[in-house]
PDB file of N, CA and C in Angstrom:
ATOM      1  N   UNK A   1       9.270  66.877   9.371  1.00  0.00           N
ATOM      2  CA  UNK A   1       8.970  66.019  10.482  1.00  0.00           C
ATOM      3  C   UNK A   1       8.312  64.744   9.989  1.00  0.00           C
ATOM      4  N   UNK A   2       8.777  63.985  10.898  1.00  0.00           N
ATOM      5  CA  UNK A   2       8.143  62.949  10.356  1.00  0.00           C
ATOM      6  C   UNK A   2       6.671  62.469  10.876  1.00  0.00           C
ATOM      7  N   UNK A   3       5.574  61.701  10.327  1.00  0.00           N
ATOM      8  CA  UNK A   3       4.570  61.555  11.187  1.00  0.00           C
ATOM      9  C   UNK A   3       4.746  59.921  12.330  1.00  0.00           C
ATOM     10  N   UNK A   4       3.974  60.284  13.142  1.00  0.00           N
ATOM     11  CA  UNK A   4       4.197  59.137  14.243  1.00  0.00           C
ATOM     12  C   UNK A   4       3.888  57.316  13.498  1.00  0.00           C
ATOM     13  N   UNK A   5       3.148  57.505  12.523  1.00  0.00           N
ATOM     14  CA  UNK A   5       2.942  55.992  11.884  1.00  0.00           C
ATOM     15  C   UNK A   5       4.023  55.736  10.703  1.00  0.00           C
ATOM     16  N   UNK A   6       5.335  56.644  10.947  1.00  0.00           N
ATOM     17  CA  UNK A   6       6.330  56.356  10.095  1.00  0.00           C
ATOM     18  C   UNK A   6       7.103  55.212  11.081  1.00  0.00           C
ATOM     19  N   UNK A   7       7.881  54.064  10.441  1.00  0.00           N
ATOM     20  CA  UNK A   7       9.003  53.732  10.958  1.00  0.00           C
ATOM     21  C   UNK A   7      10.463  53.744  10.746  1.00  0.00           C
ATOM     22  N   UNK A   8      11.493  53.718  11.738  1.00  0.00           N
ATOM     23  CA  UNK A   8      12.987  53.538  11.035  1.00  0.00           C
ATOM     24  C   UNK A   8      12.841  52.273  11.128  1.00  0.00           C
ATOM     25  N   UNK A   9      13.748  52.560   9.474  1.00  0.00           N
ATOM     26  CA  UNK A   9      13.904  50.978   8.560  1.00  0.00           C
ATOM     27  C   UNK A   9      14.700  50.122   9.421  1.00  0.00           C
ATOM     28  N   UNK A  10      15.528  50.750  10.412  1.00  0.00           N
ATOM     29  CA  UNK A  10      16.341  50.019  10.822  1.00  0.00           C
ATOM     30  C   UNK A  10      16.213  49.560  12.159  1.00  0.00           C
ATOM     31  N   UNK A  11      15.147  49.380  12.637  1.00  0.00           N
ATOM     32  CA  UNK A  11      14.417  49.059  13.680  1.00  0.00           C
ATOM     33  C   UNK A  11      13.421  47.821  13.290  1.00  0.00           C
ATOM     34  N   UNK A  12      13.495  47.133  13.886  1.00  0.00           N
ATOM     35  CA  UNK A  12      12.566  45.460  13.533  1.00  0.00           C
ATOM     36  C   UNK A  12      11.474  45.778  14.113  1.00  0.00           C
ATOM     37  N   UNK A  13      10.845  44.993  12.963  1.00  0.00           N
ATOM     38  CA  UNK A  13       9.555  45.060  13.579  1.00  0.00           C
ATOM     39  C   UNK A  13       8.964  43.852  14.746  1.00  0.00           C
ATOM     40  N   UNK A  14       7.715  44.323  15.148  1.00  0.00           N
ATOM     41  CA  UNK A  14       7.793  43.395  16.339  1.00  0.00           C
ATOM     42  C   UNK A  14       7.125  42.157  15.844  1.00  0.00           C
ATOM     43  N   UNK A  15       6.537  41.932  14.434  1.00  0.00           N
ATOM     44  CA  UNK A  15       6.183  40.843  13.993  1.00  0.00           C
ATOM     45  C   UNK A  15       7.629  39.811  13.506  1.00  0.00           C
ATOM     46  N   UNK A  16       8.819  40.540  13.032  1.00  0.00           N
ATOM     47  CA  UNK A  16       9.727  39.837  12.827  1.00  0.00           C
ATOM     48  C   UNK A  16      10.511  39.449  13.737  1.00  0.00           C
ATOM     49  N   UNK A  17      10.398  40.185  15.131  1.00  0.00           N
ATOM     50  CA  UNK A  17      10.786  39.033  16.402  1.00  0.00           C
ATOM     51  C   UNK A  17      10.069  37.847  16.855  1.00  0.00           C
ATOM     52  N   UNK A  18       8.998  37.975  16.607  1.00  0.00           N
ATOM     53  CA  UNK A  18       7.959  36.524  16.536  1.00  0.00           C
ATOM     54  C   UNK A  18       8.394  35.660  16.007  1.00  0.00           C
ATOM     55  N   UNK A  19       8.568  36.179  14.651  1.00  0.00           N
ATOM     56  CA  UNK A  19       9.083  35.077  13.467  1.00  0.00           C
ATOM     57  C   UNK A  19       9.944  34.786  14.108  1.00  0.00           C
ATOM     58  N   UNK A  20      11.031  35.345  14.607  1.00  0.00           N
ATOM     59  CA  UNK A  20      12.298  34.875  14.850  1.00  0.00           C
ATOM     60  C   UNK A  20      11.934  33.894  15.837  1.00  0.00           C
ATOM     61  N   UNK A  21      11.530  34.172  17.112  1.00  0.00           N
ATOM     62  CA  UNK A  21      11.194  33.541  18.241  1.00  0.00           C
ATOM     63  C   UNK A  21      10.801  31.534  17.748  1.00  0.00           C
ATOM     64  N   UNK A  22       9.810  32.371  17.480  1.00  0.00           N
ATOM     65  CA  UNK A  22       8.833  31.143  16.410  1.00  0.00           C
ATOM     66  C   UNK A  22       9.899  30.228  15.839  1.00  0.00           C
ATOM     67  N   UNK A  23      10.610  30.901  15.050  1.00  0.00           N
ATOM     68  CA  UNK A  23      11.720  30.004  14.442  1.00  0.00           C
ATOM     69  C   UNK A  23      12.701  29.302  15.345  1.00  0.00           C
ATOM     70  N   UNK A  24      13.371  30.116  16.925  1.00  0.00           N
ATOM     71  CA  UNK A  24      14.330  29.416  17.206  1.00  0.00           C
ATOM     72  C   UNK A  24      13.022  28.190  18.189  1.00  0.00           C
ATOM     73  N   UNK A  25      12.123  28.537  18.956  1.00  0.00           N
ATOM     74  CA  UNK A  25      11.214  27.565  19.145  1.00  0.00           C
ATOM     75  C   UNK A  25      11.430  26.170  18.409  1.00  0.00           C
ATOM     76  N   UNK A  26      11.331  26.755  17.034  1.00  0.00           N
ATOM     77  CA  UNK A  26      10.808  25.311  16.191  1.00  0.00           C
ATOM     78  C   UNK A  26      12.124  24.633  15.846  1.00  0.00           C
ATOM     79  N   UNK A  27      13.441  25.355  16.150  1.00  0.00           N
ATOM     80  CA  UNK A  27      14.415  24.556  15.636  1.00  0.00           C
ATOM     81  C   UNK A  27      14.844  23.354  17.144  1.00  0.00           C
ATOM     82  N   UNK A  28      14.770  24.347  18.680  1.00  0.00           N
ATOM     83  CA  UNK A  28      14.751  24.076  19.592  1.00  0.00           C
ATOM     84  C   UNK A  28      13.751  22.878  20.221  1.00  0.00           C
ATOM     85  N   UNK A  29      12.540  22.649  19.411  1.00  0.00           N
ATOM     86  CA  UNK A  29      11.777  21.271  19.176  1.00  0.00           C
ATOM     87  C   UNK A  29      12.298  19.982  18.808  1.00  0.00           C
ATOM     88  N   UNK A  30      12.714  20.740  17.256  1.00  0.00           N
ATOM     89  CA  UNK A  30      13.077  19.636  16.422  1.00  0.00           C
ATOM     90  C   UNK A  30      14.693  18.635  17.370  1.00  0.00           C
ATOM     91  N   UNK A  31      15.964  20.105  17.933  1.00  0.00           N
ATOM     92  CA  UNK A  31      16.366  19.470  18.554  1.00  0.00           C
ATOM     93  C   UNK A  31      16.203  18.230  19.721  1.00  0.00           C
ATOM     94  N   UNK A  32      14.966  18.751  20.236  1.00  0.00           N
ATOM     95  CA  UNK A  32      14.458  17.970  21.482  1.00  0.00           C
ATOM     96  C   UNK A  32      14.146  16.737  20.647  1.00  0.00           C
ATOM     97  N   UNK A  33      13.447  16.496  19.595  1.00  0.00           N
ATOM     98  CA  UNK A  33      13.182  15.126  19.199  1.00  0.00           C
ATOM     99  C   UNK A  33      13.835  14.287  18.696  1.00  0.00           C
ATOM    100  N   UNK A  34      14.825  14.883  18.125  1.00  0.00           N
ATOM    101  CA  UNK A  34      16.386  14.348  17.864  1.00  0.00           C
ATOM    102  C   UNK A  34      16.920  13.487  19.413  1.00  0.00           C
ATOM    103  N   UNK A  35      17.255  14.335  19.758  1.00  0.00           N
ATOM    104  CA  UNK A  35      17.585  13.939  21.265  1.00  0.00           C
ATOM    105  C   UNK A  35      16.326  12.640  22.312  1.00  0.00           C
ATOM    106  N   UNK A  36      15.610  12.670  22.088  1.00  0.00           N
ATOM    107  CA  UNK A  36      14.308  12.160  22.863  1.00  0.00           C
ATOM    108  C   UNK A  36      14.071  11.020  21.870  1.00  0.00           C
ATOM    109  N   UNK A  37      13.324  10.975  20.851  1.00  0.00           N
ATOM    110  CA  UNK A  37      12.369  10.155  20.077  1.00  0.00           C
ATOM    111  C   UNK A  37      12.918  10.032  18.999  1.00  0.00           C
ATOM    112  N   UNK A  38      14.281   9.989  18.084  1.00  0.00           N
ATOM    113  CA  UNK A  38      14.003  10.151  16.957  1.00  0.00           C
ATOM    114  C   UNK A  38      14.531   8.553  16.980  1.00  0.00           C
ATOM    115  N   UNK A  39      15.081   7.815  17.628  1.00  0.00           N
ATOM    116  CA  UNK A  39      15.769   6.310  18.146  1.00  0.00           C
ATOM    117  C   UNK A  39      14.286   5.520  18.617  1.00  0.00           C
ATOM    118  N   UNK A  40      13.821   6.188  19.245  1.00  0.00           N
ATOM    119  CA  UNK A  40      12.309   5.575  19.707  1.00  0.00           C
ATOM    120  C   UNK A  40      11.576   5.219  18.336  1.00  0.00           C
ATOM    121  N   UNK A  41      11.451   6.093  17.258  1.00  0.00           N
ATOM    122  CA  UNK A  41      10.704   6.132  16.052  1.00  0.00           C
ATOM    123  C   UNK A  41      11.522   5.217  15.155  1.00  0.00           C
ATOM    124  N   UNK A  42      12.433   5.275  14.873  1.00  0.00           N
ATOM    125  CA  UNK A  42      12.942   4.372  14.387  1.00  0.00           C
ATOM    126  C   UNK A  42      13.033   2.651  14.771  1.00  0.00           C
ATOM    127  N   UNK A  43      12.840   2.764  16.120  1.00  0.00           N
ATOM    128  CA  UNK A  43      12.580   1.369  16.463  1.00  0.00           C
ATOM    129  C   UNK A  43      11.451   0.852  15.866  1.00  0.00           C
ATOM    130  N   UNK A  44      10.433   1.899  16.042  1.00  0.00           N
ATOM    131  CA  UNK A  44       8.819   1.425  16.143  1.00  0.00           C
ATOM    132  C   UNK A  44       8.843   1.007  14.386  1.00  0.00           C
ATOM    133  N   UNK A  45       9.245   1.928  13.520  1.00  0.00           N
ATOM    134  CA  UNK A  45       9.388   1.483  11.959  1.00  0.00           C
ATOM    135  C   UNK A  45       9.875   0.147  11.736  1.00  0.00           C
ATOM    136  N   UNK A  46      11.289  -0.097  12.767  1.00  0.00           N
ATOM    137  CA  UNK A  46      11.657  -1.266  12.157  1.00  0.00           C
ATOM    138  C   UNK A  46      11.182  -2.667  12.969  1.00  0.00           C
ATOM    139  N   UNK A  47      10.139  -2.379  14.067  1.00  0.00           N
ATOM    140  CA  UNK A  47       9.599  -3.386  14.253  1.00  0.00           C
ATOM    141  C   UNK A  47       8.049  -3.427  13.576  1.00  0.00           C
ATOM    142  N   UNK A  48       7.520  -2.320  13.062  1.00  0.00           N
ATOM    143  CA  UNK A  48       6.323  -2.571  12.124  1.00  0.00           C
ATOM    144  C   UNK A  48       6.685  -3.709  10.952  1.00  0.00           C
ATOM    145  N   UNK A  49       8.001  -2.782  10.581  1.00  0.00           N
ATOM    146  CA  UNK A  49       8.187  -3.591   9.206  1.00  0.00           C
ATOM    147  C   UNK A  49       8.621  -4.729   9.143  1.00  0.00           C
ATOM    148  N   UNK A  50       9.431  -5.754  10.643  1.00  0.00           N
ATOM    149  CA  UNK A  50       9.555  -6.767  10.762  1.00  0.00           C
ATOM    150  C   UNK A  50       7.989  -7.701  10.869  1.00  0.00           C
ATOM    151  N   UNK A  51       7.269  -6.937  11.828  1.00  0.00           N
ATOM    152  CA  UNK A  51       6.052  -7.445  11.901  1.00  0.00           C
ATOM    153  C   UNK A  51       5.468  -7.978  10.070  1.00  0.00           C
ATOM    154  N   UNK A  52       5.248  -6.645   9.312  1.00  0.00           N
ATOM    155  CA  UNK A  52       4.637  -7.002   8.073  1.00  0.00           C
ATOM    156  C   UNK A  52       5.097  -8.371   7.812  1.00  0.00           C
ATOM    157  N   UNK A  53       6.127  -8.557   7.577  1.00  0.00           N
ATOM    158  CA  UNK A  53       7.289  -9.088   6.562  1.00  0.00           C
ATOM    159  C   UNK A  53       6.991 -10.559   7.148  1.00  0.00           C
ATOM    160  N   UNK A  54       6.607 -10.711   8.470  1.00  0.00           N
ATOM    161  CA  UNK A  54       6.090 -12.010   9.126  1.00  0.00           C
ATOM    162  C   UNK A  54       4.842 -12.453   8.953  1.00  0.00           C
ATOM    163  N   UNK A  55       4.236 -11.524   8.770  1.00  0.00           N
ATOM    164  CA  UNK A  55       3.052 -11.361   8.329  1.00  0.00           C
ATOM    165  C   UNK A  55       2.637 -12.213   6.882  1.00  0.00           C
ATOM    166  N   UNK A  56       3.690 -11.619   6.043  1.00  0.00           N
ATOM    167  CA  UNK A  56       3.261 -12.098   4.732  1.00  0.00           C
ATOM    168  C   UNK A  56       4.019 -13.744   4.414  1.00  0.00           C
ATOM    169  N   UNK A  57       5.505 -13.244   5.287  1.00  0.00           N
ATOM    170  CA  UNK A  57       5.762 -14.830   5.497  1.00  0.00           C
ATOM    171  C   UNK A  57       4.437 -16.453   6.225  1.00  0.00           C
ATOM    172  N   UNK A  58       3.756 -15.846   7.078  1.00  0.00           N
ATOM    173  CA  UNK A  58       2.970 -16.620   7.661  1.00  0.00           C
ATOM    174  C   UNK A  58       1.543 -16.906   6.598  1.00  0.00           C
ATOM    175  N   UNK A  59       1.164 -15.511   5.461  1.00  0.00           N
ATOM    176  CA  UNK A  59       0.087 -15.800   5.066  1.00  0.00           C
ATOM    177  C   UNK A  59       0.378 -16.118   3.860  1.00  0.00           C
ATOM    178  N   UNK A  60       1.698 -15.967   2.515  1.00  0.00           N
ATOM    179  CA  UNK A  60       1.805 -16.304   1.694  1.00  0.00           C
ATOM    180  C   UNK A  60       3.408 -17.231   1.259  1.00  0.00           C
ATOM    181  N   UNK A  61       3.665 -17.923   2.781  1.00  0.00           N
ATOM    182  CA  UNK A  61       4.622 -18.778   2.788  1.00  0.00           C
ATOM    183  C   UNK A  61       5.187 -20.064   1.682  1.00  0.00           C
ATOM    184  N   UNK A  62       3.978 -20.061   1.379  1.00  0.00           N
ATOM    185  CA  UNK A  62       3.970 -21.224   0.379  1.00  0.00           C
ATOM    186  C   UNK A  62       4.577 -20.652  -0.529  1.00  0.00           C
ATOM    187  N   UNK A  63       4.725 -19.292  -1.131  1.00  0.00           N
ATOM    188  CA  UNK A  63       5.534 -18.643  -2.312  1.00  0.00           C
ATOM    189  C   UNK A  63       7.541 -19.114  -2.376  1.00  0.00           C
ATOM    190  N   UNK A  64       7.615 -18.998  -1.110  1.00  0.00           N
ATOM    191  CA  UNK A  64       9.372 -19.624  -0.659  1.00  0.00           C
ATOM    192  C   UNK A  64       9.191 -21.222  -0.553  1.00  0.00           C
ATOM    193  N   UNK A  65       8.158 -21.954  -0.438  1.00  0.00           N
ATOM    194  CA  UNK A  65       8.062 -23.124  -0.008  1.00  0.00           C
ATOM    195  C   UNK A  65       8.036 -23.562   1.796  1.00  0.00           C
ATOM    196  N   UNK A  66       7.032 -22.779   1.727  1.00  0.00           N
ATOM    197  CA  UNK A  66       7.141 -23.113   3.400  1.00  0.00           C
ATOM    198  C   UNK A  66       5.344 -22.579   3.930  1.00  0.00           C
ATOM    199  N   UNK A  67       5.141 -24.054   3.549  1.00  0.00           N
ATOM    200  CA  UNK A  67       3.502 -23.796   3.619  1.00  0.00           C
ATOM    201  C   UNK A  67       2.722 -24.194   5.297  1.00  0.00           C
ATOM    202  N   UNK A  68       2.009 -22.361   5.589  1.00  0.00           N
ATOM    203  CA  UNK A  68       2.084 -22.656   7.020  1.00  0.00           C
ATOM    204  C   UNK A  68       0.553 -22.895   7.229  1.00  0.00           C
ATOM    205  N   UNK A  69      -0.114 -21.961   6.159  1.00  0.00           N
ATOM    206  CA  UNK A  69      -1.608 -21.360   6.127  1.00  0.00           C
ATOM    207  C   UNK A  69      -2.285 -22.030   4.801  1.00  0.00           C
ATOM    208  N   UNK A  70      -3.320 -22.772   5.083  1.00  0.00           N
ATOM    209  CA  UNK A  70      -4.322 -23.055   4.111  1.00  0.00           C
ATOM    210  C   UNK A  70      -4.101 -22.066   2.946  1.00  0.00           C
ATOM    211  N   UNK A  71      -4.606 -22.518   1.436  1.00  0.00           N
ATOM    212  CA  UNK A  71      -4.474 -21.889   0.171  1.00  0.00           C
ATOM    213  C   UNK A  71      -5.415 -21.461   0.816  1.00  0.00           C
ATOM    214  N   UNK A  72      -6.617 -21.790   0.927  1.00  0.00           N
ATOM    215  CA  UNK A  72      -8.065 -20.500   1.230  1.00  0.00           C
ATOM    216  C   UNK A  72      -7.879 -19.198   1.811  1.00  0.00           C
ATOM    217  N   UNK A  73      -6.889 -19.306   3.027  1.00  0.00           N
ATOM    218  CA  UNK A  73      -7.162 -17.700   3.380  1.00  0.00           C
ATOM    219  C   UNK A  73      -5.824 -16.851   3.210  1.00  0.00           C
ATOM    220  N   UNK A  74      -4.620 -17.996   2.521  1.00  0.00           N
ATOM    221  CA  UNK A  74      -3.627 -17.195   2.004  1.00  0.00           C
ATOM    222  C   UNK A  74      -4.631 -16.443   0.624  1.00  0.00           C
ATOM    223  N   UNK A  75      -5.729 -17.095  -0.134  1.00  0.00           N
ATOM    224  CA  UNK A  75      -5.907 -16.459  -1.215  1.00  0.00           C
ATOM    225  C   UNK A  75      -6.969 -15.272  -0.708  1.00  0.00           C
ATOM    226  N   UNK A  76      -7.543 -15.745  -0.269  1.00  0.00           N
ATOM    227  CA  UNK A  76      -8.755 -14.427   0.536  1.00  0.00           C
ATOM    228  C   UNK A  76      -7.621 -12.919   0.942  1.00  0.00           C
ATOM    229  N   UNK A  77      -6.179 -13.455   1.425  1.00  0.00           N
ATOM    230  CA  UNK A  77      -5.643 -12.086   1.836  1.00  0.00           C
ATOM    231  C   UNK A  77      -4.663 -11.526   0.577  1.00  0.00           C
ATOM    232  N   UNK A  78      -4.376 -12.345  -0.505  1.00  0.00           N
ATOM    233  CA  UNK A  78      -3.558 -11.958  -1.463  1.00  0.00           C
ATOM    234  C   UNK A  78      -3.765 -10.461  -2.565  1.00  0.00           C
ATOM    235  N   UNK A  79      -5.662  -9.796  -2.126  1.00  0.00           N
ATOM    236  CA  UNK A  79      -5.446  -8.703  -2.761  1.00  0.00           C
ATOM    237  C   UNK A  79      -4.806  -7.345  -1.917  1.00  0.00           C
ATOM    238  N   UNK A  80      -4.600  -8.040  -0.142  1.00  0.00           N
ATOM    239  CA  UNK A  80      -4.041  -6.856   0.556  1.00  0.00           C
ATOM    240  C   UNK A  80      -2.733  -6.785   0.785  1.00  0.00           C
ATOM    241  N   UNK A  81      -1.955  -7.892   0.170  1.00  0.00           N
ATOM    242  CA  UNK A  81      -0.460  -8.465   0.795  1.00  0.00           C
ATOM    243  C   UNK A  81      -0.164  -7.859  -0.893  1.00  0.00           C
ATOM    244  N   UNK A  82      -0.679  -7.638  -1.956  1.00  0.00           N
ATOM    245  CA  UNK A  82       0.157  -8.265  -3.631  1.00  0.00           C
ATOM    246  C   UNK A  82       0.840  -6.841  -3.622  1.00  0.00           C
ATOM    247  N   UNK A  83       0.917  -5.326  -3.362  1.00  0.00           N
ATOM    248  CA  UNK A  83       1.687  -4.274  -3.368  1.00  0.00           C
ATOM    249  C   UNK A  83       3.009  -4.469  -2.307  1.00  0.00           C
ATOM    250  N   UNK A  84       2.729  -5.670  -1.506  1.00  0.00           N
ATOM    251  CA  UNK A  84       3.951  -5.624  -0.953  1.00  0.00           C
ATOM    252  C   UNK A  84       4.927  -7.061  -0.639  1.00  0.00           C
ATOM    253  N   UNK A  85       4.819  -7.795  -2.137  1.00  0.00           N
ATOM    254  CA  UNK A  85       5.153  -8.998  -2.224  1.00  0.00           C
ATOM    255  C   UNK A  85       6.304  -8.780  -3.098  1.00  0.00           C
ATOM    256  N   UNK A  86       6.566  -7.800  -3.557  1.00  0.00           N
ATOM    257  CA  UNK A  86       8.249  -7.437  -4.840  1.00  0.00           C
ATOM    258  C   UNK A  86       9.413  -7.331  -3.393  1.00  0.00           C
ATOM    259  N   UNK A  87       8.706  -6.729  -2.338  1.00  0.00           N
ATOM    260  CA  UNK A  87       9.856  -6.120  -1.203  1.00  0.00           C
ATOM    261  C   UNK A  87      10.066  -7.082  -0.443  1.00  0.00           C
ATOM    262  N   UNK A  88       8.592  -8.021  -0.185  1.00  0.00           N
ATOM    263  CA  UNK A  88       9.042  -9.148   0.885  1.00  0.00           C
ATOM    264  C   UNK A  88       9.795  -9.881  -0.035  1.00  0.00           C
ATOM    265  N   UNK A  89       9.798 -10.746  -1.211  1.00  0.00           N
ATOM    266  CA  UNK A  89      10.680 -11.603  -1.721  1.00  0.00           C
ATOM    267  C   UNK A  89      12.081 -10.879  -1.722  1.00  0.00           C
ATOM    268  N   UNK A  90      11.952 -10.057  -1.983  1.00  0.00           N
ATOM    269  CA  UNK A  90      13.595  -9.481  -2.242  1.00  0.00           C
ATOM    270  C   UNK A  90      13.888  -9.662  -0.581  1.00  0.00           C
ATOM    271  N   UNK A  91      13.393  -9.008   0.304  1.00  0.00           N
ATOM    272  CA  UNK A  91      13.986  -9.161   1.934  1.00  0.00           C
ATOM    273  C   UNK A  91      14.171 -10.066   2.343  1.00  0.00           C
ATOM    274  N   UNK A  92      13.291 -11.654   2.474  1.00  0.00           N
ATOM    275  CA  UNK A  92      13.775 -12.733   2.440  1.00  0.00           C
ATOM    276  C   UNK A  92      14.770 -13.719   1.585  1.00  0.00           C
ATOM    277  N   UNK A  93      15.070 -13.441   0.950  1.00  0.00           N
ATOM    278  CA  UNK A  93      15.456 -14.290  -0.217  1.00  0.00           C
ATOM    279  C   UNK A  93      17.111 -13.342  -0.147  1.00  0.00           C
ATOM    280  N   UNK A  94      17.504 -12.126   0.647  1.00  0.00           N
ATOM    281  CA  UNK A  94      18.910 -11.649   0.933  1.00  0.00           C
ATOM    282  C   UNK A  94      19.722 -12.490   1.626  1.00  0.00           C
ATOM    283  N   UNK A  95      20.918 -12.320   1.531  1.00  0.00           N
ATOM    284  CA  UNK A  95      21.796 -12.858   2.157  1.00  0.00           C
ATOM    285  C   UNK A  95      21.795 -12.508   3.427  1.00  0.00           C
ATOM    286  N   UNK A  96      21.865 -12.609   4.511  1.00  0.00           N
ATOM    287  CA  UNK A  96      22.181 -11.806   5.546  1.00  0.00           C
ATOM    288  C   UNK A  96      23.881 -11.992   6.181  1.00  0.00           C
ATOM    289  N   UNK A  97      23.361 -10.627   7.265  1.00  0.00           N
ATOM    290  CA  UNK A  97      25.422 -10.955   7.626  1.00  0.00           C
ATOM    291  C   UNK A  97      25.214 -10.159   8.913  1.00  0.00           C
ATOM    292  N   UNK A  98      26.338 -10.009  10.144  1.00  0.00           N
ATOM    293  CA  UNK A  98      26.278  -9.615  11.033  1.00  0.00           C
ATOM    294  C   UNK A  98      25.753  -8.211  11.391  1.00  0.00           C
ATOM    295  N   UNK A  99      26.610  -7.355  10.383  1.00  0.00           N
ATOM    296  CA  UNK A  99      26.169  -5.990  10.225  1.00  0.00           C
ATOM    297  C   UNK A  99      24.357  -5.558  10.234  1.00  0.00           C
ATOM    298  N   UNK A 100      23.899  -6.782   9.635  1.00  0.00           N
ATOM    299  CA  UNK A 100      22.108  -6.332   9.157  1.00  0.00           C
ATOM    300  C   UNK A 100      21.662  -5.983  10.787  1.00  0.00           C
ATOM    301  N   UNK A 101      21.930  -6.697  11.795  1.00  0.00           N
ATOM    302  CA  UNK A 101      21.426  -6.933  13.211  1.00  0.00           C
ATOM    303  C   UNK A 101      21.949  -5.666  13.486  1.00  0.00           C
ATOM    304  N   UNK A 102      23.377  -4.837  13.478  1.00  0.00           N
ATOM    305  CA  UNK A 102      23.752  -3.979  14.104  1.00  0.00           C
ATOM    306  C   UNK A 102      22.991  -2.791  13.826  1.00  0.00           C
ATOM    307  N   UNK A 103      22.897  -2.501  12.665  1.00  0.00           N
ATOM    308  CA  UNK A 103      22.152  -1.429  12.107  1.00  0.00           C
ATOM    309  C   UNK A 103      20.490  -1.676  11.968  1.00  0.00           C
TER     310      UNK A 103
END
């Protein structure tokens, strides 16, 4: 006989329906944000990163020749802008073409 705190193997346990649960939950999320926000989030990125990019155009303009801002407080901001002055020159200084707007 068997004792009562034995189980069949072939019976789930009730922690691995959780898991399961748990799991289709979390896939059933991720769908929802796909669907909902994942177009929303992506906007918000690519208007941060337009923002920066104006940003550094307005405070270290004079680098393209297009001087908008006093040397004084372009230089006062040049130790918070210099990690992201390899990406702005390369982004301005592209060609652009119709496609850049679509995507």
């Amino acid at each position: 006989m068997s004792e009562p705190n034995d189980r069949n193997p072939e019976t789930p346990e009730p922690e691995e329906g959780r898991r399961g649960l748990g799991r289709f939950l979390g896939k059933a999320r991720q769908v929802a944000y796909g669907m909902a926000a994942h177009d929303m989030t992506r906007y918000a990125l690519r208007t941060r990163a337009s923002m920066e990019h104006l940003f550094i155009l307005i405070t270290m303009g004079d680098m393209l020749g297009v001087p908008i801002l006093p040397p004084y407080y372009s230089l006062r901001l040049l130790p918070y802008v210099t990690p992201q002055i390899a990406t702005w020159k390369r982004r301005m200084l592209r060609e652009k073409d119709i496609t850049d707007a679509m995507f």
